[in-house]
PDB file of N, CA and C in Angstrom:
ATOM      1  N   UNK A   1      17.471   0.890 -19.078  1.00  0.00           N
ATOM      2  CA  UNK A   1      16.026   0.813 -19.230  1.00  0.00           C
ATOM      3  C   UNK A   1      15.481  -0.469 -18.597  1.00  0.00           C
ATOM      4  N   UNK A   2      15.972  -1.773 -18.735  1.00  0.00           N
ATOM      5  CA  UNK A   2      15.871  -2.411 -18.779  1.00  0.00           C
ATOM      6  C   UNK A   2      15.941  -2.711 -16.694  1.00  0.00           C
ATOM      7  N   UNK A   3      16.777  -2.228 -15.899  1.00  0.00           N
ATOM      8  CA  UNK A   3      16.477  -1.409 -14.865  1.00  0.00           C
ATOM      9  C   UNK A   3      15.226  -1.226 -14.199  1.00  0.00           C
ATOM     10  N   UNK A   4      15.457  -0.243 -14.744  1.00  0.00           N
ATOM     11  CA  UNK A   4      14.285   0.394 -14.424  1.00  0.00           C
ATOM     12  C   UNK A   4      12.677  -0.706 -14.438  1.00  0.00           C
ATOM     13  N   UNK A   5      12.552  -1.098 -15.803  1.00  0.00           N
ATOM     14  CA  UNK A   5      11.449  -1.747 -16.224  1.00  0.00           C
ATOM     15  C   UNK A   5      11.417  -2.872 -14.890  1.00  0.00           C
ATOM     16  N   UNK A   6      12.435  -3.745 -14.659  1.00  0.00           N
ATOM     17  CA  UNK A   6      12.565  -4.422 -12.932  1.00  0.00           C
ATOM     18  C   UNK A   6      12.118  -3.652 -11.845  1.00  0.00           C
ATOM     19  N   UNK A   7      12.292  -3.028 -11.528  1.00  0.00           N
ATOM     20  CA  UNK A   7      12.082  -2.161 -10.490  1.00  0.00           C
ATOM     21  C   UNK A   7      10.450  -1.159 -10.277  1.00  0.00           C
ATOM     22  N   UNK A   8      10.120  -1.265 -11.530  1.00  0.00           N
ATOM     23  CA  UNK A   8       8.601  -1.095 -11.729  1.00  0.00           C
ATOM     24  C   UNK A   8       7.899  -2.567 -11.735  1.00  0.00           C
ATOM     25  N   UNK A   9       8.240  -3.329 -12.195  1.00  0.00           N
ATOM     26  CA  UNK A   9       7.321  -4.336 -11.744  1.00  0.00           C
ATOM     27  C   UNK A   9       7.632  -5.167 -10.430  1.00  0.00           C
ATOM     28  N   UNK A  10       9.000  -4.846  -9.996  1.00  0.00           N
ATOM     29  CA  UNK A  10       9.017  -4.963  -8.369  1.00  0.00           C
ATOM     30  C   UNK A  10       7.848  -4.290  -7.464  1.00  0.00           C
ATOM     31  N   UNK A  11       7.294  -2.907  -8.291  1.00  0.00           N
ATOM     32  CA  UNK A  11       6.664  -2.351  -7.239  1.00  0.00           C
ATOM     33  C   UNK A  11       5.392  -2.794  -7.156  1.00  0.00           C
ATOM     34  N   UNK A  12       5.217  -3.277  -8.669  1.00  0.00           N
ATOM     35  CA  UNK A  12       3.919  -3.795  -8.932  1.00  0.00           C
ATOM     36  C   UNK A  12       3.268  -5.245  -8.258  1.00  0.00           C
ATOM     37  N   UNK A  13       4.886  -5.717  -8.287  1.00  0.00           N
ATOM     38  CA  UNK A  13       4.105  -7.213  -7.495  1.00  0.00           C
ATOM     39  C   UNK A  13       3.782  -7.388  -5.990  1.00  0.00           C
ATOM     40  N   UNK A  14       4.258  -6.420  -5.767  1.00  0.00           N
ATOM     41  CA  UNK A  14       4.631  -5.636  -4.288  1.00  0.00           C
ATOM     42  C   UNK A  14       3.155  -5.392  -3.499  1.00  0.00           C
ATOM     43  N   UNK A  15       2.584  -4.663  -4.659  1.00  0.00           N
ATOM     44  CA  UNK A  15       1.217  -4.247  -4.098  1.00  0.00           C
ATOM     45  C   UNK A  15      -0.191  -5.053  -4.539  1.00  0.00           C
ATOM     46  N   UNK A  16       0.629  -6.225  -5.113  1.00  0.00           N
ATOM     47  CA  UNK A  16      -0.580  -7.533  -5.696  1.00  0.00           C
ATOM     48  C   UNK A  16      -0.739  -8.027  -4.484  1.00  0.00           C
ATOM     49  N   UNK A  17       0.461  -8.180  -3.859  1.00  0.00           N
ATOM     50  CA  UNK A  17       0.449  -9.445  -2.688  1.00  0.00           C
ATOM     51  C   UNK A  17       0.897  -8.572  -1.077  1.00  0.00           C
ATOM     52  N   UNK A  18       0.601  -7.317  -0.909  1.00  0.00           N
ATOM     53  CA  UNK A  18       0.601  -6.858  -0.050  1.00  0.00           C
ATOM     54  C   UNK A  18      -0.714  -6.188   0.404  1.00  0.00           C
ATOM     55  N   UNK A  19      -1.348  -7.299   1.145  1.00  0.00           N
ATOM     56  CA  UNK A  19      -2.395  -6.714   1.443  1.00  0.00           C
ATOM     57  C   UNK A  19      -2.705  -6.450   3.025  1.00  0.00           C
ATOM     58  N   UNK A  20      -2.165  -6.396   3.673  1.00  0.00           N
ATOM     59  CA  UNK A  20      -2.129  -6.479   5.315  1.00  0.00           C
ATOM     60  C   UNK A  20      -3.034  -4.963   5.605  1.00  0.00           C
ATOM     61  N   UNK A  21      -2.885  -3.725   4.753  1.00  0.00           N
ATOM     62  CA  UNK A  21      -3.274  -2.322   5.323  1.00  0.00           C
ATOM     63  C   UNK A  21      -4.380  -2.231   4.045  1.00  0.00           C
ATOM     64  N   UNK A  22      -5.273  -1.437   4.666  1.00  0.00           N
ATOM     65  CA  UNK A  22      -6.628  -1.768   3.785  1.00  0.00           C
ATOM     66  C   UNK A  22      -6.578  -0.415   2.725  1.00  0.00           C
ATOM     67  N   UNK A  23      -5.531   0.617   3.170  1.00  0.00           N
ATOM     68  CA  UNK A  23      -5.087   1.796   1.856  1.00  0.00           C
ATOM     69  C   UNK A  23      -3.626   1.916   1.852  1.00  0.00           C
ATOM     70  N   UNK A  24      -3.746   2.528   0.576  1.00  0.00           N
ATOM     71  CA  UNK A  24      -1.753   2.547   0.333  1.00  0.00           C
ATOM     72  C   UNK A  24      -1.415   3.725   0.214  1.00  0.00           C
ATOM     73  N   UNK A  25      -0.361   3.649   0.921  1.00  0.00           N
ATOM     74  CA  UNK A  25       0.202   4.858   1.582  1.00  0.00           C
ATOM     75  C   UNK A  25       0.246   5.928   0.485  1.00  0.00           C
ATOM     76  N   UNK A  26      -0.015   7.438   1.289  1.00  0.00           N
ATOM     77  CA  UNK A  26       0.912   8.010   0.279  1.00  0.00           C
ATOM     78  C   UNK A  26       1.812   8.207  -0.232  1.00  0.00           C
ATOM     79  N   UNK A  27       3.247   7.376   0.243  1.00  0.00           N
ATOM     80  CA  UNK A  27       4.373   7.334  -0.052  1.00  0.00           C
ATOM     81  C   UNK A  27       4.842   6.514  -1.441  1.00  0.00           C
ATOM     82  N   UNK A  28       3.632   5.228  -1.247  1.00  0.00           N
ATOM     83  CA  UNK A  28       3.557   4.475  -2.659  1.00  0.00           C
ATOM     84  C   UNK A  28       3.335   5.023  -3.717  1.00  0.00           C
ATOM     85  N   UNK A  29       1.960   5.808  -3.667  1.00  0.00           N
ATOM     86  CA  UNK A  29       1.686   6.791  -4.692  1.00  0.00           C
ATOM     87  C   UNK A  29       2.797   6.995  -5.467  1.00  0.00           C
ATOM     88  N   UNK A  30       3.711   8.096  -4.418  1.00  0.00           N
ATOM     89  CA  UNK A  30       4.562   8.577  -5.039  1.00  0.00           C
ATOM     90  C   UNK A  30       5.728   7.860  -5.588  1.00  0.00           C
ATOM     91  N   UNK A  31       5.876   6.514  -5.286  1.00  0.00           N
ATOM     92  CA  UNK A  31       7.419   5.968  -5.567  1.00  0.00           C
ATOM     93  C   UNK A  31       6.561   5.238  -6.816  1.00  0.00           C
ATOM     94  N   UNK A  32       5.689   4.671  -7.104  1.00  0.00           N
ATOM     95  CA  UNK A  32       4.735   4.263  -8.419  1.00  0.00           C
ATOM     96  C   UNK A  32       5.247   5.223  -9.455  1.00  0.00           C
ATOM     97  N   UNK A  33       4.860   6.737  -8.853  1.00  0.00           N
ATOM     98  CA  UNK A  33       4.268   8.082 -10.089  1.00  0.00           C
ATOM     99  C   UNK A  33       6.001   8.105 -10.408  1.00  0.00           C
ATOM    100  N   UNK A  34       7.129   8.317  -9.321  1.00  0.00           N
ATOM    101  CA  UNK A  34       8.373   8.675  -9.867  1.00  0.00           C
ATOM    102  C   UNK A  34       8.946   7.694 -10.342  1.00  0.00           C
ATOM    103  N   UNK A  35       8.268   6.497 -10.638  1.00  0.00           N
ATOM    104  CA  UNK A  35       8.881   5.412 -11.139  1.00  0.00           C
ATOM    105  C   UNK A  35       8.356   5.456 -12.494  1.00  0.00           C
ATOM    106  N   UNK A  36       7.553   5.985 -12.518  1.00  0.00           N
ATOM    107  CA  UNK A  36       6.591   5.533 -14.070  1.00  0.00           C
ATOM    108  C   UNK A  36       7.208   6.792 -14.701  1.00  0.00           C
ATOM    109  N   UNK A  37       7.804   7.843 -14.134  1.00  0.00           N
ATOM    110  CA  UNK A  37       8.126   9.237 -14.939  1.00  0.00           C
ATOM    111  C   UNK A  37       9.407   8.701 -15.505  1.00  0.00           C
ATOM    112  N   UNK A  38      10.269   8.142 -14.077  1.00  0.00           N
ATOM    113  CA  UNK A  38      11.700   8.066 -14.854  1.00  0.00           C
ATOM    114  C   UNK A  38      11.712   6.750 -16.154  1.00  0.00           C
ATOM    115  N   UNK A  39      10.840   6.304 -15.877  1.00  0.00           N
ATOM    116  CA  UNK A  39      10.959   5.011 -17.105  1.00  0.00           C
ATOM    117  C   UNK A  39      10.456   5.184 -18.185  1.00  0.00           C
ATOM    118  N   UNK A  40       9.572   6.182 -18.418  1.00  0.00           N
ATOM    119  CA  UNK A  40       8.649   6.908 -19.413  1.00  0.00           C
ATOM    120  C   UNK A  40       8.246   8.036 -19.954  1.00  0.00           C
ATOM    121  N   UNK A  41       8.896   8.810 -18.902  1.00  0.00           N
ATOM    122  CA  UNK A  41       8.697  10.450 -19.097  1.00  0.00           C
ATOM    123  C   UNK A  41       7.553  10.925 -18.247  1.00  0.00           C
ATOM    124  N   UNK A  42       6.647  10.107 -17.963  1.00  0.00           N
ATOM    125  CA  UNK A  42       5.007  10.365 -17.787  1.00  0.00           C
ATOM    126  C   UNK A  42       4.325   9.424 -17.117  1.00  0.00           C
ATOM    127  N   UNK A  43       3.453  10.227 -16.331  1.00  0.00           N
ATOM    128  CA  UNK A  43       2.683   8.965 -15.169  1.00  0.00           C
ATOM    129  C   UNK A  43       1.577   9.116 -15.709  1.00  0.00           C
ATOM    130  N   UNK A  44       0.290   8.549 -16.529  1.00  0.00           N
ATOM    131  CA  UNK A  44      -0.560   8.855 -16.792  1.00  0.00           C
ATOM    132  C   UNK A  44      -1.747   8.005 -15.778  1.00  0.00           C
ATOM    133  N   UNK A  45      -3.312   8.633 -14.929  1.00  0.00           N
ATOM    134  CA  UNK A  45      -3.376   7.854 -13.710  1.00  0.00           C
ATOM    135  C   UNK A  45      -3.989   6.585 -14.799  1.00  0.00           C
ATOM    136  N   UNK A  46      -4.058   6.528 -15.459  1.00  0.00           N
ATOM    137  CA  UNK A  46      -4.375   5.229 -16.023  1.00  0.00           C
ATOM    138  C   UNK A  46      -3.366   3.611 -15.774  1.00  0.00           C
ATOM    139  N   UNK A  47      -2.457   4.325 -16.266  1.00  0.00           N
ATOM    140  CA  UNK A  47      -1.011   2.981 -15.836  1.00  0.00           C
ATOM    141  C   UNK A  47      -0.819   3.562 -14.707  1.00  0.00           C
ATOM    142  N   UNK A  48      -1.485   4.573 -13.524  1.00  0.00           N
ATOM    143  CA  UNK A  48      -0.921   4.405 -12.292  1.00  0.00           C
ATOM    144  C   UNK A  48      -2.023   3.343 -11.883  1.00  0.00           C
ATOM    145  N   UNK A  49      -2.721   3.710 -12.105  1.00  0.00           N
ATOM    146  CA  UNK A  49      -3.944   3.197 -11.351  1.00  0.00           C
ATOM    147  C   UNK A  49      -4.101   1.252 -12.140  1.00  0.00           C
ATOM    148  N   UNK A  50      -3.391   0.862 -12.675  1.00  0.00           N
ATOM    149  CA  UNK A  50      -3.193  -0.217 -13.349  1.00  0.00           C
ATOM    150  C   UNK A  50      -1.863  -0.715 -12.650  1.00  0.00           C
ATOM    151  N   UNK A  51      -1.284  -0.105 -12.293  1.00  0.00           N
ATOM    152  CA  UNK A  51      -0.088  -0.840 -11.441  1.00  0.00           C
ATOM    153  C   UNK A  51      -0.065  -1.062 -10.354  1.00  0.00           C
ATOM    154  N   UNK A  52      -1.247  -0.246 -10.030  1.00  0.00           N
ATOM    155  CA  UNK A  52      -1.571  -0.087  -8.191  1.00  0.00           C
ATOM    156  C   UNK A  52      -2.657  -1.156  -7.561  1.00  0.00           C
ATOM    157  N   UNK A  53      -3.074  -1.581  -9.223  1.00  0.00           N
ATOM    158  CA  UNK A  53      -4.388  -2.673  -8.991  1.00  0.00           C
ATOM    159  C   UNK A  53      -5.462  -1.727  -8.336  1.00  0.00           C
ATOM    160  N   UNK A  54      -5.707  -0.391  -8.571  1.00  0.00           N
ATOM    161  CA  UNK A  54      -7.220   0.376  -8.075  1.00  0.00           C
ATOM    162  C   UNK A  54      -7.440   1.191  -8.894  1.00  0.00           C
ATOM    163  N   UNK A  55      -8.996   1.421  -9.158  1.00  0.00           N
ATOM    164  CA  UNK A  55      -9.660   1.984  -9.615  1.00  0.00           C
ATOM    165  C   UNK A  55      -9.393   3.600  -9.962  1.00  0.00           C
ATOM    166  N   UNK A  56     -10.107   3.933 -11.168  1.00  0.00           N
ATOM    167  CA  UNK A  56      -9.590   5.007 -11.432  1.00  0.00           C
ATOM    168  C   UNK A  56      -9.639   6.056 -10.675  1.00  0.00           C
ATOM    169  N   UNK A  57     -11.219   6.415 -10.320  1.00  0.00           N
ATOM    170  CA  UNK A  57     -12.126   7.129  -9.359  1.00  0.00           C
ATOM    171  C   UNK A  57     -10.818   7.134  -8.060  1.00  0.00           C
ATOM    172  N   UNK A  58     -10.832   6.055  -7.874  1.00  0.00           N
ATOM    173  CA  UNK A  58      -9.935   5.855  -6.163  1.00  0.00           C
ATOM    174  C   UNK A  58      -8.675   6.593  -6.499  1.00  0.00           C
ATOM    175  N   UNK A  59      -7.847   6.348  -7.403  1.00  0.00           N
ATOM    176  CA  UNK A  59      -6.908   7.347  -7.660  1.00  0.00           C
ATOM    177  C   UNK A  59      -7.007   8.105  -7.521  1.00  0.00           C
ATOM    178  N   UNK A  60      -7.634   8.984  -8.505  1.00  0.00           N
ATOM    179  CA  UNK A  60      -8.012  10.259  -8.531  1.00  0.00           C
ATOM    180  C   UNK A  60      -8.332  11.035  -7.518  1.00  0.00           C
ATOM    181  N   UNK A  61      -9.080  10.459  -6.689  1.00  0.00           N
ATOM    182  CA  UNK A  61      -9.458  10.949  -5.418  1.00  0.00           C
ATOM    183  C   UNK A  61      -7.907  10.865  -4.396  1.00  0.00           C
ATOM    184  N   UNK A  62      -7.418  10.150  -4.690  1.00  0.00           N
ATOM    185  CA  UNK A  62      -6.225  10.366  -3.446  1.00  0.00           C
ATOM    186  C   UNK A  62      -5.317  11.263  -4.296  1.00  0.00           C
ATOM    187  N   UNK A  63      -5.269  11.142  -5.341  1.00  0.00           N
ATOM    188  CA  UNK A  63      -3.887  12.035  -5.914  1.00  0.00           C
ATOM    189  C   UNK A  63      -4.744  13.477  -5.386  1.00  0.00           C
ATOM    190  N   UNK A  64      -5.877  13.817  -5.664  1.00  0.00           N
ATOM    191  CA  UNK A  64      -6.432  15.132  -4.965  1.00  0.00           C
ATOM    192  C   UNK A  64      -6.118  15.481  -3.757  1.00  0.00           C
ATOM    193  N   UNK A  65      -6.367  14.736  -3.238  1.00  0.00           N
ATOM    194  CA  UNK A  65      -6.137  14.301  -1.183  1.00  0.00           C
ATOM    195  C   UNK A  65      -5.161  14.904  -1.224  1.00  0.00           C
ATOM    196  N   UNK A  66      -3.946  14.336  -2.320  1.00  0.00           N
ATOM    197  CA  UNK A  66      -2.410  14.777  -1.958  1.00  0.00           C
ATOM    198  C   UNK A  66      -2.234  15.845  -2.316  1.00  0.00           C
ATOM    199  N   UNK A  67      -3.001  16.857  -3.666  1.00  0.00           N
ATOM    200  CA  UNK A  67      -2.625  17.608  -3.647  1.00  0.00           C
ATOM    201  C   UNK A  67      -3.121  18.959  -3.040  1.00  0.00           C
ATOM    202  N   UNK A  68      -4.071  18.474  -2.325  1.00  0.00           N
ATOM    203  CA  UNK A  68      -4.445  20.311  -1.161  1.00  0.00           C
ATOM    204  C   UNK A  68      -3.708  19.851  -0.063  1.00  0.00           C
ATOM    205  N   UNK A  69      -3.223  18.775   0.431  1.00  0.00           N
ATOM    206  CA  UNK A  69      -2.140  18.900   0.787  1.00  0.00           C
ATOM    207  C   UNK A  69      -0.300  19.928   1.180  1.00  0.00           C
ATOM    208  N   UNK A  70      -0.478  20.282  -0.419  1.00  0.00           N
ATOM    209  CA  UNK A  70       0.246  21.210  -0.132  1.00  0.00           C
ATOM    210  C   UNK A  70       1.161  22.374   0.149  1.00  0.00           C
TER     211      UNK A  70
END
């Protein structure tokens, strides 16, 4: 657990101080959401959108993006 809990806030500090690209990928999304499942069971966009440092609205709107996608 204890793992894991590192490796989520690896991702988190990751995207405090990575600011060079003005949106985050969709690939982050997803390594955030499968990080927050395996450590918790559950991605709720609240602690996604709290780990990602953005807004709820902005979430929401890209997790949509991603999903007519596909």
């Amino acid at each position: 657990m204890l793992k894991n809990s590192n490796r989520l806030e690896s991702i988190k500090a990751s995207h405090k101080t990575k600011k060079t690209s003005s949106t985050t990928s969709e690939e982050d999304y997803l390594e955030v959401i499968a990080e927050l499942v395996e450590l918790k069971g559950y991605a709720a966009t609240l602690v996604i959108s709290r780990f990602m440092n953005l807004s709820s609205p902005g979430l929401t709107k890209m997790l949509l993006k991603m999903s007519e996608k596909k």
